[in-house]
Protein backbone atom coordinates (compact mmCIF):
# COMPACT_ATOMS: atom_id res chain seq x y z
CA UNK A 1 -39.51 -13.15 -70.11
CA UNK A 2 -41.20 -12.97 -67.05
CA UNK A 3 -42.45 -15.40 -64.22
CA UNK A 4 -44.50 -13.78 -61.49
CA UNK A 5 -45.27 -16.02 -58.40
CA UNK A 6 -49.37 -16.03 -57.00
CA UNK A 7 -51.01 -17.82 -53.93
CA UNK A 8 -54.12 -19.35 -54.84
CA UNK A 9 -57.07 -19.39 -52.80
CA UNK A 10 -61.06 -20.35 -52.48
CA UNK A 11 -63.33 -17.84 -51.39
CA UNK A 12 -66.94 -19.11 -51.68
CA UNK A 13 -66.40 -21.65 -53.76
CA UNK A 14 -64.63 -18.95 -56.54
CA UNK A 15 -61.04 -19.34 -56.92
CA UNK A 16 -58.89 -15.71 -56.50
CA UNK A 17 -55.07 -15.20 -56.42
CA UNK A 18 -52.64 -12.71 -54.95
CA UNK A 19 -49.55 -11.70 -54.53
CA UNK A 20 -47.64 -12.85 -51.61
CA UNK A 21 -46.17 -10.49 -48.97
CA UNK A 22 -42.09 -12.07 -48.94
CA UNK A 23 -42.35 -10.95 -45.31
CA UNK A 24 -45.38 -12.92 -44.08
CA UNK A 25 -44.91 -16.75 -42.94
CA UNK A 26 -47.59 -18.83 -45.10
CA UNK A 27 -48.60 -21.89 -43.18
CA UNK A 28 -48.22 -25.39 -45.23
CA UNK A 29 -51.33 -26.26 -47.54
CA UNK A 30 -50.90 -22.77 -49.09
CA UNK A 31 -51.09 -23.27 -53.17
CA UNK A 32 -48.27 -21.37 -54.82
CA UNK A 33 -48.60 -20.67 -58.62
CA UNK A 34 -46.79 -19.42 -61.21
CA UNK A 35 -48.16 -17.22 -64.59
CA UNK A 36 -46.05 -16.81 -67.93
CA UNK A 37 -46.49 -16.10 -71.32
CA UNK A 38 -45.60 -19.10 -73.96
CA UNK A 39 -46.14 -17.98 -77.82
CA UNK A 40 -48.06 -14.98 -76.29
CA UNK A 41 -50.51 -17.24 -74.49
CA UNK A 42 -50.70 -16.71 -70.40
CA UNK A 43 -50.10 -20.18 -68.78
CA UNK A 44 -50.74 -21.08 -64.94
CA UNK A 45 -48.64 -23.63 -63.01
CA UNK A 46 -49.73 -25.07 -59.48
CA UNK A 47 -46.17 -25.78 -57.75
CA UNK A 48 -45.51 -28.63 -55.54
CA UNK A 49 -44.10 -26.52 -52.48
CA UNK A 50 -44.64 -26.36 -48.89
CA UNK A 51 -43.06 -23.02 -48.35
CA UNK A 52 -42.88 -19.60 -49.45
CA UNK A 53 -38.57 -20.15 -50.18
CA UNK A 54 -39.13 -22.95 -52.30
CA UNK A 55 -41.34 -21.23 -54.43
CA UNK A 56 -39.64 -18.67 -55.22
CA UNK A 57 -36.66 -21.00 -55.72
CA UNK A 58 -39.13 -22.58 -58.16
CA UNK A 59 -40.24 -19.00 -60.15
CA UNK A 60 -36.06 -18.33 -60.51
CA UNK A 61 -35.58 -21.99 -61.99
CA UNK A 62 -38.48 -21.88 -64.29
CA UNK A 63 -37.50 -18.13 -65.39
CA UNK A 64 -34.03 -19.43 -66.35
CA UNK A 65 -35.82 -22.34 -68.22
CA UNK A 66 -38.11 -20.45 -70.38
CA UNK A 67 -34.84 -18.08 -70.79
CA UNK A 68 -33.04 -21.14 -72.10
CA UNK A 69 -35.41 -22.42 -74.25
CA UNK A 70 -36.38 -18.94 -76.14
CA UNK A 71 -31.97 -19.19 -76.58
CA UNK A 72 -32.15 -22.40 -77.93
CA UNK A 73 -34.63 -21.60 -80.90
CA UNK A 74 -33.59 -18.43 -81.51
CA UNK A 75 -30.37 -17.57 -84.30
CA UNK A 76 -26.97 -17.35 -83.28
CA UNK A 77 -27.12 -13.66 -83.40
CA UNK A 78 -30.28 -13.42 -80.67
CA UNK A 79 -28.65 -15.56 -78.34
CA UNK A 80 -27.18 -12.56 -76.36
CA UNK A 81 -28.96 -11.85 -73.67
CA UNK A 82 -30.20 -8.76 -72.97
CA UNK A 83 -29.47 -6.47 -69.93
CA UNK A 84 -33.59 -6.39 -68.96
CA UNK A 85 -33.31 -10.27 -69.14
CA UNK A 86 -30.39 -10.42 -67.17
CA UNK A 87 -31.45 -8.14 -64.34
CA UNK A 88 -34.81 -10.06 -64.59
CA UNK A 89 -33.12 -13.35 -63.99
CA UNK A 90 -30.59 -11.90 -61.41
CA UNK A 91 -32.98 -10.47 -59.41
CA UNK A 92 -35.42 -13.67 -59.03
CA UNK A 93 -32.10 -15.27 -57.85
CA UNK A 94 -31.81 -12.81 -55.38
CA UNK A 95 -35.17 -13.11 -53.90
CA UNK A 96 -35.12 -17.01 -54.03
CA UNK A 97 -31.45 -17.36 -52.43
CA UNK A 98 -30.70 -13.92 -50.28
CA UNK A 99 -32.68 -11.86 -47.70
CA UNK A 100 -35.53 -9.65 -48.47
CA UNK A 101 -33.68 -6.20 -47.87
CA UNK A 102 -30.99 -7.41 -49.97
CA UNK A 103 -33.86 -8.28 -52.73
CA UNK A 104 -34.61 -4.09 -52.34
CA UNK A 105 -31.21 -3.03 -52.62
CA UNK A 106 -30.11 -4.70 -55.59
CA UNK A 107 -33.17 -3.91 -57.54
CA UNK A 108 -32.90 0.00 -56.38
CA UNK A 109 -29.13 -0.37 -57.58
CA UNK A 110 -30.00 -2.23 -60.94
CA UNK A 111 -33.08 -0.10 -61.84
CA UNK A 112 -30.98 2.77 -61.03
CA UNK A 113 -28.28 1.60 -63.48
CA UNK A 114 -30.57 0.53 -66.10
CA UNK A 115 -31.29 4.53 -66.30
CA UNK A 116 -27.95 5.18 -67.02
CA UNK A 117 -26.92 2.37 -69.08
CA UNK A 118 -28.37 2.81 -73.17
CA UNK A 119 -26.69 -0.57 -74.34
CA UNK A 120 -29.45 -3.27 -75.28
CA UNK A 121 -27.44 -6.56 -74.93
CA UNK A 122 -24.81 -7.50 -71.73
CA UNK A 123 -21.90 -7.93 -73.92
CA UNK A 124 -22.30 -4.32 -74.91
CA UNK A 125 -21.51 -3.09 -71.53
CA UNK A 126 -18.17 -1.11 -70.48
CA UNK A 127 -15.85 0.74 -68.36
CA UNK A 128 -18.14 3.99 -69.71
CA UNK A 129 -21.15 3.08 -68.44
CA UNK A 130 -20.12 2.28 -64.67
CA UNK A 131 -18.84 5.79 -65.43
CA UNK A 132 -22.18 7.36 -66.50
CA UNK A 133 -23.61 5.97 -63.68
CA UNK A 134 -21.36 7.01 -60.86
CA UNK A 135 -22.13 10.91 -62.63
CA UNK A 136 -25.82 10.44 -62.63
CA UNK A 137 -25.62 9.12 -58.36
CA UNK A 138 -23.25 12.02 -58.06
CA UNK A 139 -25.42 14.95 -59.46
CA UNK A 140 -28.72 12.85 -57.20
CA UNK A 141 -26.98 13.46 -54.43
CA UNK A 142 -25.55 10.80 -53.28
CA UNK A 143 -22.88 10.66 -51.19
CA UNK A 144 -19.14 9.06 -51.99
CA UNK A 145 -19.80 5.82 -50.20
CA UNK A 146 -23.41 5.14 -51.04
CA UNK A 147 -22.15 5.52 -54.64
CA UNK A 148 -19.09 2.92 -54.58
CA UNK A 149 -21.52 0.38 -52.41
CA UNK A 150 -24.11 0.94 -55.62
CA UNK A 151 -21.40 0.92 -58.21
CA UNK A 152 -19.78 -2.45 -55.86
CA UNK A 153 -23.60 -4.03 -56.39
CA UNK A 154 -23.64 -3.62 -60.10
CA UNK A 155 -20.66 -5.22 -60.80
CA UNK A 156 -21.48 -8.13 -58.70
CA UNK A 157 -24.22 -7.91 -61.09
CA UNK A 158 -21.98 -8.06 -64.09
CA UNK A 159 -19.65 -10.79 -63.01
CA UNK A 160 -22.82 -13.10 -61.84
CA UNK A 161 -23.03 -13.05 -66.22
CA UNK A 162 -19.42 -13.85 -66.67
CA UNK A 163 -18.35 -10.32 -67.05
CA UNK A 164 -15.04 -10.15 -65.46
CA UNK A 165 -13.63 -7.72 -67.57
CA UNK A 166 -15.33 -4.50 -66.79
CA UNK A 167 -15.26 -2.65 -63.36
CA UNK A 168 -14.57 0.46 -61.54
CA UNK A 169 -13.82 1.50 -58.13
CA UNK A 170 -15.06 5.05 -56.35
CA UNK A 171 -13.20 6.06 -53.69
CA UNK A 172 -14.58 7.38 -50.37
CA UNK A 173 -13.81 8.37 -47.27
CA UNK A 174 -14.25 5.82 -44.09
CA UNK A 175 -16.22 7.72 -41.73
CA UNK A 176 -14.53 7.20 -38.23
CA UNK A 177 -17.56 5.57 -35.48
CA UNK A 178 -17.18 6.92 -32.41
CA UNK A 179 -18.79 5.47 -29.07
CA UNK A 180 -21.85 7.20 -27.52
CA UNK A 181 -20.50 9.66 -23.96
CA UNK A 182 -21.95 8.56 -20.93
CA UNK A 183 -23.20 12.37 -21.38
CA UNK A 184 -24.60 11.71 -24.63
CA UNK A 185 -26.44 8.39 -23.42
CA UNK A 186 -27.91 10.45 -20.48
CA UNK A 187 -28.87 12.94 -22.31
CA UNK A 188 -30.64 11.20 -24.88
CA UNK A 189 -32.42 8.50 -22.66
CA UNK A 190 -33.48 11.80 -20.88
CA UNK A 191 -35.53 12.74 -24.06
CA UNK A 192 -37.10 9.43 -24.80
CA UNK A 193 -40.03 7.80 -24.36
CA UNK A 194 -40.20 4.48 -22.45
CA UNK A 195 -40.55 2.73 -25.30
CA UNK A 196 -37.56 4.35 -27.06
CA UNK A 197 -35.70 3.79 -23.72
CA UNK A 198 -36.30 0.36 -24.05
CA UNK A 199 -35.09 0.23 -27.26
CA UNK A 200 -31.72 1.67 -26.74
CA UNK A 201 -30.53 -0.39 -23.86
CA UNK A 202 -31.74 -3.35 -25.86
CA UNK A 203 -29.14 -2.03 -28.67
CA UNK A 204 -26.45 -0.54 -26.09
CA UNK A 205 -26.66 -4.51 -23.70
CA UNK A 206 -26.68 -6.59 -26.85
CA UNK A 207 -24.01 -4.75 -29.13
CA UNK A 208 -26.57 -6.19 -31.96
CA UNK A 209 -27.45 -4.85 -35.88
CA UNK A 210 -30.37 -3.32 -36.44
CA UNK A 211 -32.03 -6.25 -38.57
CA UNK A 212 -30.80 -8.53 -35.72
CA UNK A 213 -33.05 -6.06 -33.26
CA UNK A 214 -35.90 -5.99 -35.51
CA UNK A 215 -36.04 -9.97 -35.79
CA UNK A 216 -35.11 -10.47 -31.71
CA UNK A 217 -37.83 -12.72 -30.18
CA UNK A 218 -38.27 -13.61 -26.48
CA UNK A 219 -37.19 -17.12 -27.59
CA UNK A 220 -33.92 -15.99 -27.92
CA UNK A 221 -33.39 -14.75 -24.47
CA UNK A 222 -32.64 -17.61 -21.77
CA UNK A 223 -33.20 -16.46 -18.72
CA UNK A 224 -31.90 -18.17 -16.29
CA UNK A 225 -28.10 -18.29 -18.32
CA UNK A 226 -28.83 -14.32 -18.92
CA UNK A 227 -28.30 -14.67 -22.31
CA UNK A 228 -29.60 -14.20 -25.92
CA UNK A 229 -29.08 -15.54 -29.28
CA UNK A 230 -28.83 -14.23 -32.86
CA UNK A 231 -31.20 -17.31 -34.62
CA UNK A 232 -32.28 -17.69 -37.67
CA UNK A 233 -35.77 -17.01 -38.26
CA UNK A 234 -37.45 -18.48 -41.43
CA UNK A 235 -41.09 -17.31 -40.95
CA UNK A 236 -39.62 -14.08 -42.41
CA UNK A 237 -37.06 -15.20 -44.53
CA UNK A 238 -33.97 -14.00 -42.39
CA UNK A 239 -30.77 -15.12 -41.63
CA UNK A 240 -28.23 -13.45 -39.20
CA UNK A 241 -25.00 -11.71 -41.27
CA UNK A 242 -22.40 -14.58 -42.96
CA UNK A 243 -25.19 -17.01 -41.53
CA UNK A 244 -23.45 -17.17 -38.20
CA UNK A 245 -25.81 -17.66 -34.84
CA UNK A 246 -23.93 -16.33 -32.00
CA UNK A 247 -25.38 -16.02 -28.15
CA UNK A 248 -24.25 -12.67 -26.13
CA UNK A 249 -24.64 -12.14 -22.25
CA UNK A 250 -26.66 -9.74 -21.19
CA UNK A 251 -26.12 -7.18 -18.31
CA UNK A 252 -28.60 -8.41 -15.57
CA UNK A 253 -30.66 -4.65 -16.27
CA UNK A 254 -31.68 -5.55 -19.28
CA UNK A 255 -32.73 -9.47 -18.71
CA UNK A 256 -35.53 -7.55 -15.95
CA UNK A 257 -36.39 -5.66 -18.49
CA UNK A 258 -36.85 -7.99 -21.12
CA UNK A 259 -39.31 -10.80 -18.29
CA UNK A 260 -40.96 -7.06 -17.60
CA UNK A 261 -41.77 -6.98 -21.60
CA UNK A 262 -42.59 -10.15 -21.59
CA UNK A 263 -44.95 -10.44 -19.03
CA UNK A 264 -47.23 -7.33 -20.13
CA UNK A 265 -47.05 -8.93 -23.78
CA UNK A 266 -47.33 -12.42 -23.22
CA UNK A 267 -49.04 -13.18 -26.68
CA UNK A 268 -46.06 -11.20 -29.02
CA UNK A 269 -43.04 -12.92 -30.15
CA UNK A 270 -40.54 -10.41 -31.31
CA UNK A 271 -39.65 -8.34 -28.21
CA UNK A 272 -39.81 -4.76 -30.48
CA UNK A 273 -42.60 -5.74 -33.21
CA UNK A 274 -43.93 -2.44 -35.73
CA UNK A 275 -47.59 -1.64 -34.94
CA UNK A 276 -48.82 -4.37 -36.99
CA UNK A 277 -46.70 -7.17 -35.15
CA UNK A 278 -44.01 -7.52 -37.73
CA UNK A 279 -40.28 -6.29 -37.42
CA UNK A 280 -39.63 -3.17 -36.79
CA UNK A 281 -37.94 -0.68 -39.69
CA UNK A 282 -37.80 2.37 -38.57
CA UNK A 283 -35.07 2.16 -35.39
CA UNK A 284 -32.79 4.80 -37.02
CA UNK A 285 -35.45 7.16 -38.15
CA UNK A 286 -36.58 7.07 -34.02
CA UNK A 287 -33.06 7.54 -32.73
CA UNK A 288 -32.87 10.42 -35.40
CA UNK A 289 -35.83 12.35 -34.53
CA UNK A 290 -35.58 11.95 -31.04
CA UNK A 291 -32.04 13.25 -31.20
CA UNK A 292 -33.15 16.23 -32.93
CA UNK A 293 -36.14 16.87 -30.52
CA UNK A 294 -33.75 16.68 -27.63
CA UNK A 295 -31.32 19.39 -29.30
CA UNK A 296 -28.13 16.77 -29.51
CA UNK A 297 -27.85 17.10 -33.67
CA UNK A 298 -24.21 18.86 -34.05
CA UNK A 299 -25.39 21.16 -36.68
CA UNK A 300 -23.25 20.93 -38.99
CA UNK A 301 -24.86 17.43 -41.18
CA UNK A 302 -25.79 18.57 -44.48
CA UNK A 303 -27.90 16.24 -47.01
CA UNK A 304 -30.83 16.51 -49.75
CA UNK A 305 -34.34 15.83 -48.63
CA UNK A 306 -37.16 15.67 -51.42
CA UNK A 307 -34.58 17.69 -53.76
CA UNK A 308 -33.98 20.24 -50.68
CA UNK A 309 -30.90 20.98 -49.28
CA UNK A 310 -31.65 21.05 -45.05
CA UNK A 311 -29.24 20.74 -42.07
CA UNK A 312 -29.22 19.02 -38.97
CA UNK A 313 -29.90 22.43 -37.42
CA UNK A 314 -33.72 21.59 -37.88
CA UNK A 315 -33.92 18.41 -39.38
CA UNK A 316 -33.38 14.52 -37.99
CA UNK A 317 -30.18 13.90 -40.45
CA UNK A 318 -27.59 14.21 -37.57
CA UNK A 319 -24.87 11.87 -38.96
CA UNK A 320 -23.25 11.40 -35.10
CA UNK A 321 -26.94 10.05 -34.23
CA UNK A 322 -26.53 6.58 -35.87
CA UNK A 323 -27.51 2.56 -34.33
CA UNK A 324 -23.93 1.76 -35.19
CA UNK A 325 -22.38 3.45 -32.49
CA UNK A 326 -24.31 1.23 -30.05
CA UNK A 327 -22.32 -1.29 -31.11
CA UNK A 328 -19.02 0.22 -30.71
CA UNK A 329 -20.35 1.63 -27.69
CA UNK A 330 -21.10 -2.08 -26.55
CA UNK A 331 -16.85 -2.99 -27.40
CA UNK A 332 -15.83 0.11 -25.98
CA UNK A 333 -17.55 -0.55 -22.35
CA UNK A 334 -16.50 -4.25 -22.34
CA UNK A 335 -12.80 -3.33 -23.68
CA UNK A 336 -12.88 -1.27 -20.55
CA UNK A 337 -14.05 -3.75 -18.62
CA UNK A 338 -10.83 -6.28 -19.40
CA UNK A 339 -13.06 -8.46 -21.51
CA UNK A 340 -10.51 -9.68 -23.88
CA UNK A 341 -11.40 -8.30 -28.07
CA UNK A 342 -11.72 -12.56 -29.27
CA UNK A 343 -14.23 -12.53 -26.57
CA UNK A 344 -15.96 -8.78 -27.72
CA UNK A 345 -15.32 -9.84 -31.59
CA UNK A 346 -17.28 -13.65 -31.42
CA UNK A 347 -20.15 -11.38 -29.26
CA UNK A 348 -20.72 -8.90 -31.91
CA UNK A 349 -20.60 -11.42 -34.76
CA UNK A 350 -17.85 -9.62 -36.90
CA UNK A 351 -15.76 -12.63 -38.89
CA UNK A 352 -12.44 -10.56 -38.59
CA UNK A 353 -10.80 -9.74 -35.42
CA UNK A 354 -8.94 -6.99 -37.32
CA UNK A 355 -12.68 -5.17 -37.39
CA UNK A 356 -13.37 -5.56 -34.15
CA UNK A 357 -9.84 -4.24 -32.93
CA UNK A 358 -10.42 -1.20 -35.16
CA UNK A 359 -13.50 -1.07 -33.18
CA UNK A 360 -11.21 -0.93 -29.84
CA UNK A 361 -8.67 1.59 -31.29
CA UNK A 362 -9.99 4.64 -30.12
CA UNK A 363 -11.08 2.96 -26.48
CA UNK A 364 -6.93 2.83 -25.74
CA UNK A 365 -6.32 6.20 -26.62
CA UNK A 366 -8.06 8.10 -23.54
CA UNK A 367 -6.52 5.39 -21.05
CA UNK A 368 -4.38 6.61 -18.07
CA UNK A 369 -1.64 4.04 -20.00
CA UNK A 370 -1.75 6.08 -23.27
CA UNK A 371 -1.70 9.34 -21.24
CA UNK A 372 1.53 8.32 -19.12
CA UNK A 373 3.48 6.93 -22.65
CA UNK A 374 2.26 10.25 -24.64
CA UNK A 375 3.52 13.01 -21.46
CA UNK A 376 6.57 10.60 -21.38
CA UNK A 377 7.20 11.18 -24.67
CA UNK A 378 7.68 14.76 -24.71
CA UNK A 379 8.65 15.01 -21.08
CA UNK A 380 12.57 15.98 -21.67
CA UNK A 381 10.80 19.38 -23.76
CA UNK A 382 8.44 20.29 -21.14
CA UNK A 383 10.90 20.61 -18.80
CA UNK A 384 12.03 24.18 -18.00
């Protein structure tokens, strides 16, 4: 059973619908509809919305209806519900109630597992097939902890239904971040544009995610406190991680570079939009390729591209090059700096201090402190 949500407009007095774009803000007066099939006839329903949220809100609801009311008719035995209608269901949910990028990663991960996975109804599903699945991401290529985040998503999947009773858990190894060298920083800013300059002190003076980046505006940024704010921004149905707005300080560089910005694009909004004026997507692919074209890759990264195996060597897949380490780069220079890690951890939005002190970790162990403890330990041996 499927609900698929259409804007309706008139163009020359002839009514046409489309799609619409989850990204795009749709000003109020726009007519959202709804098609479905009812004893195999195609019925249209005008919603009473203002927004595109609530209508999707509205498809999910009226998906679960129809669901509901094919259950109630049907025998005892058809009641189960079967794993396309349950993914179907799920995943309007997810678009309705979650971000847009999470939308695309669960239905990657469930069409993924739907591959795998030959049982017809939910009930039938086991240990076996989260097996069957983690073997089919395994021989694709994927790596140890893109598979247990996939295999994590489809048993959230699974226990959204009630199933409690079947899971799995992959093991991986957790990669170690490391903070960008002041050589590596150099080096790199070196080999960028101005643009991509730009972009990296933004990352590097803000310690924020990418998606947080993407979805900055210049009405974040107060000026004369030297400050910006993570805000929730509903013209493109995003919310900042755990729904927690946060405001960092800025280094004074970077708010002269921001009125600069401003001032030659004084009609934008979001302070690094794509070409077409939306947020950006592509920051890691940049940082990537310009790492490559400036010869910092390590060459030693190894991964499968189009079914080919390549290496950093020649290709942007450098796994040192990653927008994460802006953000431990961000701790790192504060921690030096005395700020104190509640302060460091409430800036970069994590909900745990214990993350942000892991963050910290490695800044303590090339202090003059750590030095003096480690020579002290092992003075009495060095001794002649």
């Amino acid at each position: 059973m499927t609900v698929s949500l259409w804007i309706r407009e008139t163009v020359g007095g002839k009514r046409t619908y489309r799609k619409p774009n989850k990204k795009k803000f749709y000003r109020n007066g726009t007519v959202f509809c709804l098609r479905y099939s009812v004893d195999g006839k195609r019925r249209w329903e005008t919603l009473d919305v203002t927004n595109l949220n609530a209508a999707l809100a509205a498809r999910a609801t009226k998906e679960a209806a129809l669901l509901s009311a094919v259950s109630t008719v049907a025998s005892a035995s058809a009641k189960r519900i079967s794993v396309d209608d349950a993914m179907g269901t799920y995943l309007s949910t997810v678009a309705a109630t979650r971000a847009h990028k999470t939308w695309l990663a669960y239905n990657l991960i469930l069409n993924e597992f739907r591959k795998t996975c030959t049982k017809e109804y939910l009930d039938q599903i086991d240990k076996s097939d989260l097996t069957a699945f983690v073997v089919a991401q395994k021989k694709a290529g994927q790596d140890d902890r893109t598979v247990a985040n996939r295999l994590a998503g489809v048993v959230t999947f699974l226990r959204a239904h009630g199933i409690t009773n079947v899971t799995l858990r992959h093991k991986f190894t957790e990669k170690k971040v490391k903070a960008y060298s002041v050589e590596e920083l150099r080096a790199l800013n070196a080999a960028s544009t101005d643009e991509e300059l730009q972009i990296w002190q933004f990352f590097l003076g803000t310690g924020f995610r990418e998606d947080e980046v993407a979805h900055a505006c210049d009405t974040d940024v107060d000026f004369k406190l030297k400050t910006i704010s993570v805000l929730e921004k509903r013209q493109w149905n995003w919310k900042p991680k755990d729904k927690e707005e946060r405001t960092v300080p800025i280094p004074d560089s970077l708010v002269e570079l921001l009125k600069v910005r401003k001032a030659m694009h004084p009609d934008g909004w979001l302070i690094f939009p794509n070409t077409k004026g939306n947020p950006e997507g592509h920051f890691l692919r940049m940082l990537k390729e310009r790492a490559l074209a400036a010869g910092l890759n390590c060459g030693h990264c190894t991964r499968t591209l189009n079914g080919k195996a390549v290496s950093c060597k020649d290709a942007a897949c450098c796994e040192h090059w990653i927008l994460h380490r802006f953000r431990k780069t961000f701790a790192t220079m504060h921690h030096a700096n005395s700020v104190p890690a509640r302060t460091i951890q409430f800036w970069l939005g994590h909900e745990s201090l214990e993350t942000t002190l892991r963050y910290l970790a490695d800044a303590e162990l090339g202090s003059e402190k750590t030095r003096t403890q480690v020579n002290g330990s092992f003075a009495e041996i060095d001794r002649e």
